[in-house]
Protein backbone atom coordinates (compact mmCIF):
# COMPACT_ATOMS: atom_id res chain seq x y z
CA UNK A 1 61.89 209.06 218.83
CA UNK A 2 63.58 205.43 219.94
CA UNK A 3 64.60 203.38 217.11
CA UNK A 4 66.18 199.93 218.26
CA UNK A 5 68.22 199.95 214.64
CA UNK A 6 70.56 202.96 215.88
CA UNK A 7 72.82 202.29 218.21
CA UNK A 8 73.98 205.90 219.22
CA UNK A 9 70.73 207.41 219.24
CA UNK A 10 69.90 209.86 221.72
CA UNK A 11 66.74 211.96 223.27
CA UNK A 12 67.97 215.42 221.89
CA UNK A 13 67.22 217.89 225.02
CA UNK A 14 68.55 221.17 223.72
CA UNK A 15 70.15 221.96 220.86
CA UNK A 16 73.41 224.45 220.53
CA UNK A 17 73.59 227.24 217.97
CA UNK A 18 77.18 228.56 216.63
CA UNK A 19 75.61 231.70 215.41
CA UNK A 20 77.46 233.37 212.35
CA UNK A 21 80.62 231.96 213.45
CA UNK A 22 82.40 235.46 213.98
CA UNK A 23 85.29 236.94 216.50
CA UNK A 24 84.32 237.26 219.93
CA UNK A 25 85.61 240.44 219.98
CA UNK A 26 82.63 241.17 217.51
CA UNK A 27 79.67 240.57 219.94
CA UNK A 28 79.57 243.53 220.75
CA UNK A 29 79.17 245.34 218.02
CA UNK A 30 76.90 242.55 216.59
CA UNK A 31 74.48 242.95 219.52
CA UNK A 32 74.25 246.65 218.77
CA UNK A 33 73.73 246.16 215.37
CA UNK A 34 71.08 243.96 215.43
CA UNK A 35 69.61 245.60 218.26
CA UNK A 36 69.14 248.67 216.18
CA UNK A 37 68.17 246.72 213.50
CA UNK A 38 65.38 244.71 215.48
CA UNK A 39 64.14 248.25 216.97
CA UNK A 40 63.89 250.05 213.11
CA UNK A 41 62.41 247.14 212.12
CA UNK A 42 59.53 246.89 214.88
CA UNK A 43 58.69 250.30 215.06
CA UNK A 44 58.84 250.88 211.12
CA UNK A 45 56.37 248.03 210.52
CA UNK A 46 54.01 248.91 213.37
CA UNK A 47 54.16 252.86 212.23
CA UNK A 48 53.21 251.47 208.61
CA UNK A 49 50.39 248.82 210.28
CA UNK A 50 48.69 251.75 212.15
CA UNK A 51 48.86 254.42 209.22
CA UNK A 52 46.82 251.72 207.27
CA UNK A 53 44.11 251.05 209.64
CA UNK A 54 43.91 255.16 210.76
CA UNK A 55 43.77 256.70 207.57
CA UNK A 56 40.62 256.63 205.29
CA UNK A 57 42.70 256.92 201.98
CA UNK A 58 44.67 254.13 203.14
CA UNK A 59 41.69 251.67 202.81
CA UNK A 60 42.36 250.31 199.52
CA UNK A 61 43.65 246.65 198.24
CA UNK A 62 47.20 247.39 197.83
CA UNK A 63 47.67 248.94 201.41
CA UNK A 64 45.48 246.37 202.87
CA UNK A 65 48.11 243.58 201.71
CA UNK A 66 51.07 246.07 202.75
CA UNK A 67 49.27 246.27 206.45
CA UNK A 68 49.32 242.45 206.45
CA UNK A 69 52.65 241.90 205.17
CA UNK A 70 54.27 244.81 207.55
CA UNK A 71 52.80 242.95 210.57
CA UNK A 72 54.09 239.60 209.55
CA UNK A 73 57.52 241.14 209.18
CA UNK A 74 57.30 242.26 212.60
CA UNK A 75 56.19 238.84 214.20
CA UNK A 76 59.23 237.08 211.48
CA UNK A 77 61.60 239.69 213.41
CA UNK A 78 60.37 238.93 216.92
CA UNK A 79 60.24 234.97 215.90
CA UNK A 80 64.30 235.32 215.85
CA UNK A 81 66.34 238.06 216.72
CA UNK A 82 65.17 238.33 219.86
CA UNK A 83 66.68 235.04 220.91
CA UNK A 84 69.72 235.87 218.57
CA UNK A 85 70.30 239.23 220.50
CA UNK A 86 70.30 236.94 223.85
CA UNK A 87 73.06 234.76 222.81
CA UNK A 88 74.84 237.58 221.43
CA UNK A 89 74.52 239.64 224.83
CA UNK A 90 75.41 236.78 227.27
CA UNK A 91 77.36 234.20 225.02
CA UNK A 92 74.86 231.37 226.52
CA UNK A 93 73.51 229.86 222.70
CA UNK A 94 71.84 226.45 224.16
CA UNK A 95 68.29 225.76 222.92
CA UNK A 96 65.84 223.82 223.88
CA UNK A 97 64.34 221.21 221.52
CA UNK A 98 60.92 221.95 221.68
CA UNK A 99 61.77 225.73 221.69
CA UNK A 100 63.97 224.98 218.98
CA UNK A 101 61.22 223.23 217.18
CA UNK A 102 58.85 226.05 217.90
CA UNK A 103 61.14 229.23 216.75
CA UNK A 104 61.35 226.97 214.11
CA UNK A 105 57.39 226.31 213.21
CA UNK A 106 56.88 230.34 213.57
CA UNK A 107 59.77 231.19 211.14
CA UNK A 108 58.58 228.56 208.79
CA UNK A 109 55.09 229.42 208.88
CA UNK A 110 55.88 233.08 208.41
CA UNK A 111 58.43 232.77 205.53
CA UNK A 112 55.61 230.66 203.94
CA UNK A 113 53.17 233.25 204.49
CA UNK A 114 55.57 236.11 203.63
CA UNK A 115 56.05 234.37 199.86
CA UNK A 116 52.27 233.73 199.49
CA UNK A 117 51.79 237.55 200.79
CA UNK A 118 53.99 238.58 198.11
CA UNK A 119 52.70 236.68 195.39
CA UNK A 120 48.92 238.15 196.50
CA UNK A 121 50.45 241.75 196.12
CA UNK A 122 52.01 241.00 192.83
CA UNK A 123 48.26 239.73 191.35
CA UNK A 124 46.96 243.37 193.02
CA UNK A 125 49.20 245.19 191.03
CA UNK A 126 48.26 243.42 187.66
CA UNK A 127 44.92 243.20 187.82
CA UNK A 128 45.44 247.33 188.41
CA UNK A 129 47.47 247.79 185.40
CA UNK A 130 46.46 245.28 183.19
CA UNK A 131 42.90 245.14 183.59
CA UNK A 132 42.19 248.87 185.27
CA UNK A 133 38.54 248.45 184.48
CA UNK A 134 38.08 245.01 186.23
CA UNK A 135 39.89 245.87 189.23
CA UNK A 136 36.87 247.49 191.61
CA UNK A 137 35.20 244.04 190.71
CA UNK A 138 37.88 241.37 191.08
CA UNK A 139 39.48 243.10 194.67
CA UNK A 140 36.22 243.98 196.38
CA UNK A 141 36.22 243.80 200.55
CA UNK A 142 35.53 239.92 200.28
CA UNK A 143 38.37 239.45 197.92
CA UNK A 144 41.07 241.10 199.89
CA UNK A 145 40.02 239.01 203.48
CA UNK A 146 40.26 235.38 201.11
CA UNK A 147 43.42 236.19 200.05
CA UNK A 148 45.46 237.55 202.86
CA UNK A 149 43.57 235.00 204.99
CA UNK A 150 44.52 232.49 202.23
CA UNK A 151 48.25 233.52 202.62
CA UNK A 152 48.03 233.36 206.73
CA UNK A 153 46.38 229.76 207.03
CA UNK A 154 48.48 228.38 204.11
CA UNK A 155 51.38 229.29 205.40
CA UNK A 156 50.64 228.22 208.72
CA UNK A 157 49.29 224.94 208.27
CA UNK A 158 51.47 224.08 205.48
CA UNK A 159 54.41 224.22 207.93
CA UNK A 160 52.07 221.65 210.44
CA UNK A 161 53.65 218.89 207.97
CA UNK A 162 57.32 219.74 208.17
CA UNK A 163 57.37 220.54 211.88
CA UNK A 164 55.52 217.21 212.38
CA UNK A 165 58.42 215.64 209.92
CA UNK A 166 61.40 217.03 212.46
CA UNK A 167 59.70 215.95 215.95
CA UNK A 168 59.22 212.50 214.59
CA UNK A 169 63.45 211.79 212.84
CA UNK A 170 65.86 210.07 215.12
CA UNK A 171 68.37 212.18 216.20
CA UNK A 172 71.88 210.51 217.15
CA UNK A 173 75.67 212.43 217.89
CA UNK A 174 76.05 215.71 217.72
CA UNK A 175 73.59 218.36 218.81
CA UNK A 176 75.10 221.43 217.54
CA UNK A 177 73.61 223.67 214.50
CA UNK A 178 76.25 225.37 212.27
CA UNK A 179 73.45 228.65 212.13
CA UNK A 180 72.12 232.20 214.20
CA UNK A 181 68.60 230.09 214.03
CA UNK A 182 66.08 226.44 214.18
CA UNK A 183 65.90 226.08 210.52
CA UNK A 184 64.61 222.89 208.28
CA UNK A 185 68.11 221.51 206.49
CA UNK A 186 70.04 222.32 209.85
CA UNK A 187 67.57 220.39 212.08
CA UNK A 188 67.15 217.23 209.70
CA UNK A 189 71.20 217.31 209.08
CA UNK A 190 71.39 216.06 213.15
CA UNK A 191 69.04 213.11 212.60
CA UNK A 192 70.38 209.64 212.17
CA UNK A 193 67.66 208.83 209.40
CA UNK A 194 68.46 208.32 205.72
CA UNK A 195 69.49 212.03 204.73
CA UNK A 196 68.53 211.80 200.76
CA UNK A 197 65.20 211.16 201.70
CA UNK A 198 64.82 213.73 204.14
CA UNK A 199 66.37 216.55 201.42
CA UNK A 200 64.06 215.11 199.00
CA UNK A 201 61.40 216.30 201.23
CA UNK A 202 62.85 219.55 202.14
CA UNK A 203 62.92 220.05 198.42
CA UNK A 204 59.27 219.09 197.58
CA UNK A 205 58.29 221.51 200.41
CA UNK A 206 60.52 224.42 199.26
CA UNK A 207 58.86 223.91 195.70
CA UNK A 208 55.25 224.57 196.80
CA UNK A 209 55.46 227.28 199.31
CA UNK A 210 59.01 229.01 197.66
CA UNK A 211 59.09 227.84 194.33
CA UNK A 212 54.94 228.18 193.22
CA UNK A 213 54.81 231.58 194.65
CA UNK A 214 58.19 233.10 193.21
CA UNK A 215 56.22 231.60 189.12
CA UNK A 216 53.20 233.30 190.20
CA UNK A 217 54.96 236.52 190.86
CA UNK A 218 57.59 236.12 188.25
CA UNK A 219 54.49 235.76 185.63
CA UNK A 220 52.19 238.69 186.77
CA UNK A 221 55.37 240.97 186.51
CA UNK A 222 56.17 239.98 183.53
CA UNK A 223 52.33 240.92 182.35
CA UNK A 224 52.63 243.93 183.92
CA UNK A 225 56.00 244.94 182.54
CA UNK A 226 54.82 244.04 178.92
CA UNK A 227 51.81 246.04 179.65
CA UNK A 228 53.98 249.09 180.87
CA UNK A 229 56.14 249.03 177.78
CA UNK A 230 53.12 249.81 175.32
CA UNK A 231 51.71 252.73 176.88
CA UNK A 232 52.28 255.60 174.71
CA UNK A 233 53.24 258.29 176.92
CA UNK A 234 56.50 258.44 178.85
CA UNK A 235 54.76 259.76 181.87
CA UNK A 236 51.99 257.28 181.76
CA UNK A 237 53.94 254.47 181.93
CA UNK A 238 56.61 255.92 185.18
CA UNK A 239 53.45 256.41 186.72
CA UNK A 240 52.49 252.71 186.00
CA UNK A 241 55.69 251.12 186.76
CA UNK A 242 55.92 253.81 190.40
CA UNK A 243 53.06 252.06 191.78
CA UNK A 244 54.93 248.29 191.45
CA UNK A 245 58.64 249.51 191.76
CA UNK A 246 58.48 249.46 195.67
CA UNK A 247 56.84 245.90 195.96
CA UNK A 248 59.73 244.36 192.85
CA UNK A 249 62.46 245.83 194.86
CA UNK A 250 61.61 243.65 198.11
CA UNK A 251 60.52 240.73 195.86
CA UNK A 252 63.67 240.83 194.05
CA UNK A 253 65.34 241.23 197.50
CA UNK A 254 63.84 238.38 199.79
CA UNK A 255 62.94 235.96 196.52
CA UNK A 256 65.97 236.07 195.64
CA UNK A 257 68.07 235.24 198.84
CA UNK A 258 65.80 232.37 199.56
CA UNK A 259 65.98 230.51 196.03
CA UNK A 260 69.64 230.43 196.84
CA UNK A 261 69.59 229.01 200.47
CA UNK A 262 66.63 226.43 199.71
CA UNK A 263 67.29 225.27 195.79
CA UNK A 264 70.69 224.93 196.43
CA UNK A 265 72.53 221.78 197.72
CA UNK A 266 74.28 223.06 200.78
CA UNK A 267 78.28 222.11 200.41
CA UNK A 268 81.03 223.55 201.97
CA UNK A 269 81.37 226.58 199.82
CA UNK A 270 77.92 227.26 199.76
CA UNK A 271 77.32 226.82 203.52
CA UNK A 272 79.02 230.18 204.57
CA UNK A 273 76.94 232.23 202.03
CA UNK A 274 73.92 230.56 203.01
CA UNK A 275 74.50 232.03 206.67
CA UNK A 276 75.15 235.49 204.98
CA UNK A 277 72.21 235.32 202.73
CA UNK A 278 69.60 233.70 205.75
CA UNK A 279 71.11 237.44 207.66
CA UNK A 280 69.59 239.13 204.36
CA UNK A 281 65.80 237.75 204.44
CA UNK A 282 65.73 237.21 208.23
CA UNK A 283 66.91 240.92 209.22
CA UNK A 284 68.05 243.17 206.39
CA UNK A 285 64.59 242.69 204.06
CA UNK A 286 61.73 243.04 207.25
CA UNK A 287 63.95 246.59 207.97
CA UNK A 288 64.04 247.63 204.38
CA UNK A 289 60.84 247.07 204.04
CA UNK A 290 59.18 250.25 205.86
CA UNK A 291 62.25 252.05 204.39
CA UNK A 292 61.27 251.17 200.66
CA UNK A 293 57.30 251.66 201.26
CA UNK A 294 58.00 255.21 202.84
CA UNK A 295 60.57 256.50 200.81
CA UNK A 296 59.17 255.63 197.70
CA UNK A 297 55.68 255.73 197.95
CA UNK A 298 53.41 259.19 197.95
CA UNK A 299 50.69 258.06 199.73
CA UNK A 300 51.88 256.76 202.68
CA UNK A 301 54.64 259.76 202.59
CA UNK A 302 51.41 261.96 203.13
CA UNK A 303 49.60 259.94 205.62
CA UNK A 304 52.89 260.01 207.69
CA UNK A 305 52.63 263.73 207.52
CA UNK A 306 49.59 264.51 207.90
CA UNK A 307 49.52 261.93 211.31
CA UNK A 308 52.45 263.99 212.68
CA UNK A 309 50.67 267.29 212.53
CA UNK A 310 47.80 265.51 214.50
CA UNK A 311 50.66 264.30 217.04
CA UNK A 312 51.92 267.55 217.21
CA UNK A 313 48.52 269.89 217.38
């Protein structure tokens, strides 16, 4: 990390966080919020992971991918709040750098993932609507192990490169990150090395594992949208468009959060709403997720029912 052309460099130790930047008098209620929220979230997404593998009519593509993306949200929840509730609790928000570096490898790894998950489920649904009588032979057993294995090693190798990136940048000054969390632009924004180049990488990176996904699953929506729109019967096509509503809503949700925190130049408008909106696809989207796939969907509605009349009998 020594670079004899920087004067003030330093061997960065530990790193401090600043959190969301609220009242003291809020920890409190901060800590119990997210508390709760970490808890919902947990238990939602392991009650979801558990219907899928238990119940026979749950063996299908599209809960397959929901199984995988339900336990990812509960490792991308574990990957930060955790720590976050700890700083919250006892006011101590020192990091070290290699666990800094690590919480951030996980979350970047998993967001990866999460968007490459997403995209997958998006392709389900339109092979199912637009090509119904393709579908048994495009998502056999095989197909649904390549692709959410796909999504898992892409994601997590991808993010090899940009953790590699970080560990090797000169790092000189200050040591304190204006966020709840070890994220990319944060990190590199300590470093003493030439900061165009470094955002020039950040944005290469956020165009092939943010940017490629959100096309993919922009396009096969707007197949199966045009698709919807020319079935005849008013019935037929809210039964098309109930099977894909659930999935659009936490697209639309986490896709759109992220394209605004990692297209965007950060400035000093945009830096507050970048902490709001990181709170929205960090916390608020892995706890609406179980909500929206519950609420909304029949199936698992019934599993859940019929797996608390086992509990209780």
């Amino acid at each position: 990390m020594a670079n004899p052309d920087h004067g003030n460099e330093t061997s960065l130790t530990e790193v401090i966080l600043l959190g969301l930047g609220i009242l003291p008098e809020l920890q409190t209620f901060l800590f119990l919020l997210f508390l709760v929220a970490y808890i919902v979230t947990v238990a939602g997404n392991l009650l979801i992971v558990v219907l899928v593998v238990t119940d026979q009519h749950l063996h299908t593509p599209m809960y397959f991918f929901l199984g995988n993306l339900s336990c990812l949200e509960t490792c991308y929840s574990s990957t930060l709040l955790p720590r976050m509730l700890a700083g919250l609790l006892t006011g101590d928000q020192t990091i070290s750098f290699s666990g800094c570096l690590t919480q951030y490898y996980f979350f970047g790894s998993l967001a990866a993932t999460e968007c490459f998950l997403l995209s997958v489920m998006s392709y389900d649904r339109y092979v199912a609507i637009c090509h119904p009588l393709h579908y048994a032979a495009r998502m056999m057993a095989r197909a649904w192990l390549q692709l959410a294995g796909g999504s898992w090693l892409g994601g997590f190798l991808g993010n090899v490169i940009t953790t590699l990136l970080v560990s090797q940048l000169t790092f000189c000054g200050s040591n304190t990150i204006d966020h709840f969390f070890c994220d990319f632009i944060p990190l590199i924004r300590l470093s003493c090395n030439d900061p165009k180049m470094i955002e020039t990488l950040a944005f290469i990176f956020s165009l092939i594992f943010l940017l490629l996904p959100f096309l993919l699953t922009l396009t096969s929506y707007i197949c199966i949208i045009t698709t919807i729109l020319r079935i005849p019967s008013t019935s037929g096509r809210q039964k098309a468009f109930s099977t894909c509503s659930s999935h659009l809503i936490v697209v639309t949700i986490y896709y759109g959060t992220l394209l605004i925190v990692y297209m965007f130049p950060t400035t000093d408008l945009l830096g507050d709403l970048k902490k709001v909106l990181s709170v929205v696809y960090t916390v608020l989207t892995p706890l609406a997720n179980p909500l929206i796939y519950s609420l909304r969907n029949k199936e698992v509605k019934e599993a859940l029912r019929k797996a608390r009349k086992k509990f209780v009998f």
